[in-house]
Protein backbone atom coordinates (compact mmCIF):
# COMPACT_ATOMS: atom_id res chain seq x y z
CA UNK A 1 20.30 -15.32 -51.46
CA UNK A 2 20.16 -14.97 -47.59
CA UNK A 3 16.90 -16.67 -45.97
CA UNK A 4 14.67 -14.17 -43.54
CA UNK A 5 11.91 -15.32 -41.64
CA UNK A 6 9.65 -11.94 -41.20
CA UNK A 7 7.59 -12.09 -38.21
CA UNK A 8 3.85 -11.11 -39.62
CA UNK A 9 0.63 -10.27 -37.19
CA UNK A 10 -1.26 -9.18 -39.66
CA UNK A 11 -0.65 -5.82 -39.52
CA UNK A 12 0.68 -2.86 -41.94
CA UNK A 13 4.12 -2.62 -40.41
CA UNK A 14 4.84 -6.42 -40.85
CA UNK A 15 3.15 -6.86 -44.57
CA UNK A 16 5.47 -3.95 -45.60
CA UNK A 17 8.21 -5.05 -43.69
CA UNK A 18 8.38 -8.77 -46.07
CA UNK A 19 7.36 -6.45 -48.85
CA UNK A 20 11.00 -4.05 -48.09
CA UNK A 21 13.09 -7.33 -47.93
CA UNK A 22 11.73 -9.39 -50.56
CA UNK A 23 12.07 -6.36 -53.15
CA UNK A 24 16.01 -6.39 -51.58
CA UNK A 25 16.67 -9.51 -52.76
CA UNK A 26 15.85 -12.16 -49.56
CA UNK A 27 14.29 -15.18 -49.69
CA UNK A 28 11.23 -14.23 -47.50
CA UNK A 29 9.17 -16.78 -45.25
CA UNK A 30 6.09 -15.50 -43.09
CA UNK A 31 5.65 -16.85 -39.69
CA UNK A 32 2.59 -15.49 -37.62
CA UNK A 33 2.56 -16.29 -33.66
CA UNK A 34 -0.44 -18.39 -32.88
CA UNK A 35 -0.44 -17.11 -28.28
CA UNK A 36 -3.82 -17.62 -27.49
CA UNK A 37 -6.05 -20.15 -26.24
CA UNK A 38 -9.74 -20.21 -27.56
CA UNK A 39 -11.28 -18.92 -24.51
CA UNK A 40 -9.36 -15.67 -25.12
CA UNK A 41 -10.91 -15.35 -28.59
CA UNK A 42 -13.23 -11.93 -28.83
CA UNK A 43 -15.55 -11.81 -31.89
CA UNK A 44 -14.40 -8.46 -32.42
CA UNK A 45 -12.14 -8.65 -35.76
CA UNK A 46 -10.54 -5.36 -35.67
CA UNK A 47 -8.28 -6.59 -32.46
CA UNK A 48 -5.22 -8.80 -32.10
CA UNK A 49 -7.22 -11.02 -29.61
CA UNK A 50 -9.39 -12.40 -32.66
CA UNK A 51 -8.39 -14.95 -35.30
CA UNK A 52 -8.48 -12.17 -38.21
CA UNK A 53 -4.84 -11.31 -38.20
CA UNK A 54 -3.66 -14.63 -39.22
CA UNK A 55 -6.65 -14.41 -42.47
CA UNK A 56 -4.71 -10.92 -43.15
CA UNK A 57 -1.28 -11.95 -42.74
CA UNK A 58 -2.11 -15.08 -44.98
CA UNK A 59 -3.43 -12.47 -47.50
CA UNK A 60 -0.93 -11.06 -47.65
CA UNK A 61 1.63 -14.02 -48.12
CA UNK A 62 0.05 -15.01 -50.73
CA UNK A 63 0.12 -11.39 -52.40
CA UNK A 64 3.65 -11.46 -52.06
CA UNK A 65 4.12 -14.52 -53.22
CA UNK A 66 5.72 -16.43 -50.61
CA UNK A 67 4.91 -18.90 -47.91
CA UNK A 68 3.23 -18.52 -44.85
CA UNK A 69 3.21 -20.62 -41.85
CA UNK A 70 1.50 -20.58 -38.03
CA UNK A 71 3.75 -20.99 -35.16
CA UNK A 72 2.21 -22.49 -32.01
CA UNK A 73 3.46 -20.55 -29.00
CA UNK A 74 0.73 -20.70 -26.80
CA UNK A 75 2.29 -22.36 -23.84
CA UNK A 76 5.72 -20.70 -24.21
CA UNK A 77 3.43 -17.39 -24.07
CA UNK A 78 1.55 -18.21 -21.10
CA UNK A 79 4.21 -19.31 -19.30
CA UNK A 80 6.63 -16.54 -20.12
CA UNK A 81 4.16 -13.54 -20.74
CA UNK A 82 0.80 -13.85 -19.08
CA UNK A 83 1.77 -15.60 -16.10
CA UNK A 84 4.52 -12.56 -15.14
CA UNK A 85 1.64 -10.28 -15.90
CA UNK A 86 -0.42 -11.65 -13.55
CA UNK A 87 1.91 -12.53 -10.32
CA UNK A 88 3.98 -8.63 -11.24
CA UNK A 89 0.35 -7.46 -10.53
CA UNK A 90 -0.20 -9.58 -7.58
CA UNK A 91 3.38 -8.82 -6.29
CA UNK A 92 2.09 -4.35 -6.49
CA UNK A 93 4.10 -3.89 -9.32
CA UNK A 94 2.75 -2.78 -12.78
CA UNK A 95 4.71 -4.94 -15.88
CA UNK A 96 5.62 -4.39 -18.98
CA UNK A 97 4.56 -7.70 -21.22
CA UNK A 98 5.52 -6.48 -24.58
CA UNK A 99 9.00 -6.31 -23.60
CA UNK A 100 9.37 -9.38 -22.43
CA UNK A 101 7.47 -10.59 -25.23
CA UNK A 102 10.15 -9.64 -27.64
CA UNK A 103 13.14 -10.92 -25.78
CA UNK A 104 11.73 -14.41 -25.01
CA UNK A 105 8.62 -15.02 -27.58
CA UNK A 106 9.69 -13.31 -30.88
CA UNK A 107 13.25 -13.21 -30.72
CA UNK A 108 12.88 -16.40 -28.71
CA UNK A 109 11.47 -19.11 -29.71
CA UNK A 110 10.39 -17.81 -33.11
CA UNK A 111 13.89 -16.80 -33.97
CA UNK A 112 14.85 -20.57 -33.06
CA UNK A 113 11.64 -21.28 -35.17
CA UNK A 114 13.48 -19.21 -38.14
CA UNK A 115 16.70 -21.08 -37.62
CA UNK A 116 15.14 -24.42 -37.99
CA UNK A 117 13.95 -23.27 -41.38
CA UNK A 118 17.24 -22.15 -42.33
CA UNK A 119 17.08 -18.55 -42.09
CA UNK A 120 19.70 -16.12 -41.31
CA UNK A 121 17.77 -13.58 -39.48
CA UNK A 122 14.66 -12.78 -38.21
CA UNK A 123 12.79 -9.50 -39.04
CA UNK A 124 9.70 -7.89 -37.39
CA UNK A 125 8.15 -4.42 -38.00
CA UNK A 126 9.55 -2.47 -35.48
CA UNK A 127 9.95 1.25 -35.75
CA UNK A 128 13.85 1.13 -34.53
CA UNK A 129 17.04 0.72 -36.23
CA UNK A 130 19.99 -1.92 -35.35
CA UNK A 131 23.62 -0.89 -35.56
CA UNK A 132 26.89 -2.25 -34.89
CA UNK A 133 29.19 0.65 -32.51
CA UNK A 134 32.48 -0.17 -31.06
CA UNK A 135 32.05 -3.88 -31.57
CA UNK A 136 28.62 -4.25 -30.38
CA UNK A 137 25.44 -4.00 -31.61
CA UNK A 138 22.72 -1.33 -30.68
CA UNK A 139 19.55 -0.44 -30.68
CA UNK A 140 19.01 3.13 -32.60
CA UNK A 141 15.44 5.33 -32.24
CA UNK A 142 13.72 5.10 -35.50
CA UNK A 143 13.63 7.74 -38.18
CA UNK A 144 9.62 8.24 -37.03
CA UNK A 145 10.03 9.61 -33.86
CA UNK A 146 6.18 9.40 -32.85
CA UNK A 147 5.64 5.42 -33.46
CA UNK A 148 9.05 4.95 -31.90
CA UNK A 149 9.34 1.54 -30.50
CA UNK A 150 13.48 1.21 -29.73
CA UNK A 151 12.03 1.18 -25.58
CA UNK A 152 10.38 -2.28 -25.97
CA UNK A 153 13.56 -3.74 -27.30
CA UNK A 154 16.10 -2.81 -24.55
CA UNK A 155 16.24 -6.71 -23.68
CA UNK A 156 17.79 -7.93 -26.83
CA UNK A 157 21.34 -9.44 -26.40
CA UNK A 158 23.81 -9.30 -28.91
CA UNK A 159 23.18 -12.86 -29.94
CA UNK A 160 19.35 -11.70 -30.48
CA UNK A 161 20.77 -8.26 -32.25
CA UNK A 162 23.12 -10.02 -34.16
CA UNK A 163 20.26 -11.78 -35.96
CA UNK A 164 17.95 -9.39 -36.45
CA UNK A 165 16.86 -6.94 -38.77
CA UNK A 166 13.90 -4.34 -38.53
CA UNK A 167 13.62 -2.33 -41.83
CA UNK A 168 11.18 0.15 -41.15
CA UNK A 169 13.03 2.08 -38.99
CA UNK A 170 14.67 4.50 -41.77
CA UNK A 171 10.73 5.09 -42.60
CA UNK A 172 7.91 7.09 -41.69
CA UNK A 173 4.34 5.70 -40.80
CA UNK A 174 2.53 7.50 -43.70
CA UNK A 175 5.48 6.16 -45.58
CA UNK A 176 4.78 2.49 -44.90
CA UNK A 177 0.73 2.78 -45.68
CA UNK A 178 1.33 4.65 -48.98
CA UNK A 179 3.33 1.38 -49.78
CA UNK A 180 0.74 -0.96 -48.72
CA UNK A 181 -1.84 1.21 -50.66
CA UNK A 182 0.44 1.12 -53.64
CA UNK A 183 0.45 -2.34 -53.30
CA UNK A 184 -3.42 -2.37 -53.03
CA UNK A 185 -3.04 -4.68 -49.86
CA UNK A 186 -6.08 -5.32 -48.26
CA UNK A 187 -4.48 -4.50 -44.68
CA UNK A 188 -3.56 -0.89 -46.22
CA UNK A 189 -5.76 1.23 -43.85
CA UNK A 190 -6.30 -1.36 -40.88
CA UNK A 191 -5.91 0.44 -37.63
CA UNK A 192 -3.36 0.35 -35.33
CA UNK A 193 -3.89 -1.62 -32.35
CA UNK A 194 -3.06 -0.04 -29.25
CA UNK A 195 -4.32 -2.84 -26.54
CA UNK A 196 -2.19 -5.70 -25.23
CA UNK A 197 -2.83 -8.45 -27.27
CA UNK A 198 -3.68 -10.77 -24.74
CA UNK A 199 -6.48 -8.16 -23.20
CA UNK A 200 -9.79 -8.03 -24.80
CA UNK A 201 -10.72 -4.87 -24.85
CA UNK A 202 -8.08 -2.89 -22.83
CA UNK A 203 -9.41 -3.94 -19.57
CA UNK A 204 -6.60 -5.62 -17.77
CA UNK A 205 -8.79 -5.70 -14.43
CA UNK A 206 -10.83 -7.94 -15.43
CA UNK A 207 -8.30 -10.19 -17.08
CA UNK A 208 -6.99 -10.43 -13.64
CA UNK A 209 -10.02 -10.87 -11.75
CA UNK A 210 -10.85 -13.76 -14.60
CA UNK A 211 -7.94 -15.20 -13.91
CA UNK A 212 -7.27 -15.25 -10.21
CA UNK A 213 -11.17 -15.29 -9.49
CA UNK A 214 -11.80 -15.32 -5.51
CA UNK A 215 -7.66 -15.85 -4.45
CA UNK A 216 -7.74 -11.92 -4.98
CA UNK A 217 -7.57 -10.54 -1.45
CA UNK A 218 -9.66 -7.56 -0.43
CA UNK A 219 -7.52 -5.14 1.85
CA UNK A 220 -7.61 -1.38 2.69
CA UNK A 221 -6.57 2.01 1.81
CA UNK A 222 -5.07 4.78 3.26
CA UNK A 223 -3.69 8.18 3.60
CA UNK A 224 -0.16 8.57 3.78
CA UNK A 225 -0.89 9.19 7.62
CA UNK A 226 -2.16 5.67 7.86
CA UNK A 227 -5.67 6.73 8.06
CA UNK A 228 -8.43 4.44 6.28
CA UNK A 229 -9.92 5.53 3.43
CA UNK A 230 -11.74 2.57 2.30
CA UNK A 231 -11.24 -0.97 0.87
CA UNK A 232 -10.26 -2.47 -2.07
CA UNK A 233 -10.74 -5.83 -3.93
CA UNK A 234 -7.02 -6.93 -4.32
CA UNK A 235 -3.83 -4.67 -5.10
CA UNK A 236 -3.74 -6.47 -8.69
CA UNK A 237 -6.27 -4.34 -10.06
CA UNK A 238 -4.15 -0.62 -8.92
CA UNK A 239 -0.93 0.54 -10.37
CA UNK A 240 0.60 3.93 -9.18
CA UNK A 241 -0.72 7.03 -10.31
CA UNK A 242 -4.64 5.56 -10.83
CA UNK A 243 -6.87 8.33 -9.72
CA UNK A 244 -10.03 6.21 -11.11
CA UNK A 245 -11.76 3.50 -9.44
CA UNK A 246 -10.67 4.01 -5.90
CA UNK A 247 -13.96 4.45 -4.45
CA UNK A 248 -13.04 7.05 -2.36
CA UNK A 249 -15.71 10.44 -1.92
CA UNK A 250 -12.62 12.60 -0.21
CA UNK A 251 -13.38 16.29 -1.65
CA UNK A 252 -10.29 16.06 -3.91
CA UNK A 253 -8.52 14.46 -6.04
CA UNK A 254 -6.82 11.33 -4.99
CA UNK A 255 -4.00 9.20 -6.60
CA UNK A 256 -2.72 5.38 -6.12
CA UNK A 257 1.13 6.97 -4.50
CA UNK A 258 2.42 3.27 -3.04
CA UNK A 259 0.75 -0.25 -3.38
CA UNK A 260 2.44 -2.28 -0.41
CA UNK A 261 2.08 -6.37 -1.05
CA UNK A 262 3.69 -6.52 2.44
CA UNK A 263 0.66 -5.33 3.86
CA UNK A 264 -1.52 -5.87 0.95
CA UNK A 265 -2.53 -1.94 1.62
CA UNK A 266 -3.22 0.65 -1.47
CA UNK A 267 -2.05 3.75 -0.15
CA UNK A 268 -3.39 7.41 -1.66
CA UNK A 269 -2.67 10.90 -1.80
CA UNK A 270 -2.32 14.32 -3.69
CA UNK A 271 -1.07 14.51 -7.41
CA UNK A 272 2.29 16.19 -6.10
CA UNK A 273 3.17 12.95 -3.48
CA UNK A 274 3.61 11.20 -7.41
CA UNK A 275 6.80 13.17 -8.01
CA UNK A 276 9.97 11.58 -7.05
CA UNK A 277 13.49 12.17 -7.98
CA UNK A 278 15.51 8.84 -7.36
CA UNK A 279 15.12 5.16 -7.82
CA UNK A 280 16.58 2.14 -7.93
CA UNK A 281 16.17 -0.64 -10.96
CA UNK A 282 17.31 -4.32 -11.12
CA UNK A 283 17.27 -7.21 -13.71
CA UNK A 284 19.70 -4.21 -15.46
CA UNK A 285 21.22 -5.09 -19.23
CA UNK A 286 23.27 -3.47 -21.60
CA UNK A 287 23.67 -3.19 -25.15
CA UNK A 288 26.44 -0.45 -25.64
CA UNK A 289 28.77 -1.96 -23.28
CA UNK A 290 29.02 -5.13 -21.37
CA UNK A 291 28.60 -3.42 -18.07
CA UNK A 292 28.57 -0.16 -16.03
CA UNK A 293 31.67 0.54 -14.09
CA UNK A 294 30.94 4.09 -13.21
CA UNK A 295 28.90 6.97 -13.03
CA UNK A 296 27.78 8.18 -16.23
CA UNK A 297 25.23 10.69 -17.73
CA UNK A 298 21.72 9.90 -19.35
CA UNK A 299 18.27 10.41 -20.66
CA UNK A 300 16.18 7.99 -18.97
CA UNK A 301 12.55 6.88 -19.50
CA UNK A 302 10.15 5.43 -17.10
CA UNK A 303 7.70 4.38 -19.48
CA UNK A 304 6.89 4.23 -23.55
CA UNK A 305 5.25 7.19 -23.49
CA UNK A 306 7.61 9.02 -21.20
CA UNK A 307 9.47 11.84 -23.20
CA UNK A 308 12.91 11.28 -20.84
CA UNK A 309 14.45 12.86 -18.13
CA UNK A 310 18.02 13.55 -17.39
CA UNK A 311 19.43 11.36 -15.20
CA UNK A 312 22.50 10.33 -13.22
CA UNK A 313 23.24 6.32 -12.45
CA UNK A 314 25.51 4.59 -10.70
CA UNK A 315 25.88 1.05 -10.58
CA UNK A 316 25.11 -0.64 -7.13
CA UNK A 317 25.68 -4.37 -8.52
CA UNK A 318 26.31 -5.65 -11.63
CA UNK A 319 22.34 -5.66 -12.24
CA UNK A 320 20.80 -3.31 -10.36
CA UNK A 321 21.50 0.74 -10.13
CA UNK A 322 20.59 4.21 -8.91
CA UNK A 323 18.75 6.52 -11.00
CA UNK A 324 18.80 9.81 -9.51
CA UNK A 325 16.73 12.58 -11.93
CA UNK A 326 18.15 16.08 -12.20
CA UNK A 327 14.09 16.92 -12.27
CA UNK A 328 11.25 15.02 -10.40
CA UNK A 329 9.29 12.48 -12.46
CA UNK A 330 5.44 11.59 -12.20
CA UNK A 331 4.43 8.51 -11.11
CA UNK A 332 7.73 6.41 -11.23
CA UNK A 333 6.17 3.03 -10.88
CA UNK A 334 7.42 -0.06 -9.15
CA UNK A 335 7.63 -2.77 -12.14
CA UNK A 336 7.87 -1.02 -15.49
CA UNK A 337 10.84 -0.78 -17.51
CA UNK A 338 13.74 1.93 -17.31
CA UNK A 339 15.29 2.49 -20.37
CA UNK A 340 18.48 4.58 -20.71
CA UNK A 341 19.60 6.39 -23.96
CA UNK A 342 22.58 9.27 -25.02
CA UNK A 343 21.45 11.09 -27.87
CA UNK A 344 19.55 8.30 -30.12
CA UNK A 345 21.27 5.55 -29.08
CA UNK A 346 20.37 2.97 -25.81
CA UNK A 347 22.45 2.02 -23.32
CA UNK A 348 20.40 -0.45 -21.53
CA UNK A 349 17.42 -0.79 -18.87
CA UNK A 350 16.22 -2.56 -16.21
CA UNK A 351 13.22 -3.10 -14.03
CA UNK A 352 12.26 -0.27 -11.80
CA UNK A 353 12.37 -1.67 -8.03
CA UNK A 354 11.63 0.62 -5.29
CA UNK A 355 11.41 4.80 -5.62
């Protein structure tokens, strides 16, 4: 009987997820990620930021039947997670957190965690699907096209792939609650939490203002003309294509176009100065092939909810590229993750760099 260590927050996806292997046959251990310090703590106990999840995902252990244990991580995740957010913000670019999260926290140092316990893989509830094509492995879309996750998981190496397994990708959401209703687990209809888990309440601003307090330095804005506009509190608390919060009484509509760190300037204009039709991206990995050697066809997304556009890139280096978009895209943003698929299947992705 082969060992898994299932990766549990407390959530439906992970309860059904230890649920799916244990009824295959696997000797099932729960770890849950203990990332926060107290202070970050909210009362609130519908929200990954409290302590409920690990009561839930204990629950549920012990409705399965099988241990449950707390992995301490804080420090790792500081280190790794929050402080990137923080100085990507500071440096005008707008980060990513979850997928860094997975490459270096859960398939990290919990997978190690699941080694040391004897385990031959480590599963998580990820809506995406793991194959093995031409020798390698890769990262599939999920059969639930909607909850879709396959773009946070881009950073996996083979290593990582080779060890892990994500079962609910062959199902559908409604699928995965009628199971945890069936199996009249508490955490049946608890909703899905859409925040960063590190962000009480969705308001990353004030995460960063918390955290850098007065070393946030005010600066100004203006037109694409160089005209002043106004001011602004620090270039940490903007991200391209923010209409709100700019404090600007212009007569129209207004949009974050460039933050410059350079000149720690926010500069502004009209919806249609967001298009833009070719980038470039660094920190670049594959998973279908070891590397890019030529110019090759794609769908490419600029963020997780961006449907894809089709794209032409070329490598420049062995990590970084040129993305140039049959169509212009909205709001390609300095920081967040390019990720590059053909049909279901990704290639790779990168950080975007400068558009």
């Amino acid at each position: 009987m082969k060992r898994v260590v299932v990766a549990m927050s407390g959530g439906v996806d992970s309860s059904v997820t230890a649920y799916l292997l244990k009824e295959a046959g696997f000797d099932v251990i729960g770890l849950s990620m203990d990332l926060l310090e107290p202070s970050c703590r909210v009362e609130k106990s519908d929200t990954c930021c409290s302590l409920q999840p690990f009561v839930d995902a204990r629950d549920v252990a012990d409705r399965l039947s099988i241990p449950h244990y707390i992995v301490n991580c804080k420090a790792e995740f500081e280190q790794e997670v929050v402080s990137y957010f923080v100085n990507e913000y500071l440096n005008g670019r707008t980060p990513n957190p979850c997928v860094v999260c997975n490459c270096r926290i859960k398939f990290g140092i919990l997978l190690n965690k699941a080694k040391e316990l004897g385990a031959d893989a480590l599963a998580t509830g990820h809506y995406a699907r793991i194959e093995r094509k031409n020798s390698r492995y890769v990262i599939k879309k999920s059969a639930e096209q909607v909850k879709d996750q396959s773009y946070f998981l881009y950073r996996l190496s083979q290593e990582q792939l080779s060890q892990a397994l994500m079962p609910l990708g062959e199902y559908q959401k409604f699928q995965v609650r009628k199971i945890a209703t069936r199996l009249e687990l508490k955490i049946a209809d608890k909703p899905e939490s859409q925040e960063i888990c590190f962000i009480a309440e969705g308001n990353y601003q004030k995460f960063i203002q918390e955290k850098l307090g007065d070393t946030l330095q005010h600066g100004q804005i203006l037109d694409k003309e160089g005209n002043i506009l106004g001011k602004h509190q620090g270039i940490a608390l903007f991200t391209v294509g923010q209409r709100q919060g700019l404090g600007i009484a212009a007569g129209k509509p207004l949009y974050v176009i460039k933050i410059d760190p350079n000149r720690n300037v926010i500069i502004v204009g009209e919806e249609s100065d967001l298009y833009s039709q070719e980038l470039t991206a660094d920190e670049v990995t594959w998973q279908a092939f070891e590397k890019l050697t030529r110019e090759i066809e794609v769908t490419a997304r600029i963020r997780y909810l961006h449907k894809g556009g089709q794209a032409v890139i070329t490598p420049l280096t062995q990590k970084r590229i040129k993305v140039q978009f049959k169509e212009p895209q909205r709001a390609i943003t300095p920081g967040q993750s390019i990720v590059f698929y053909q049909d279901d299947v990704i290639l790779g992705g990168g950080l975007i760099d400068k558009v």
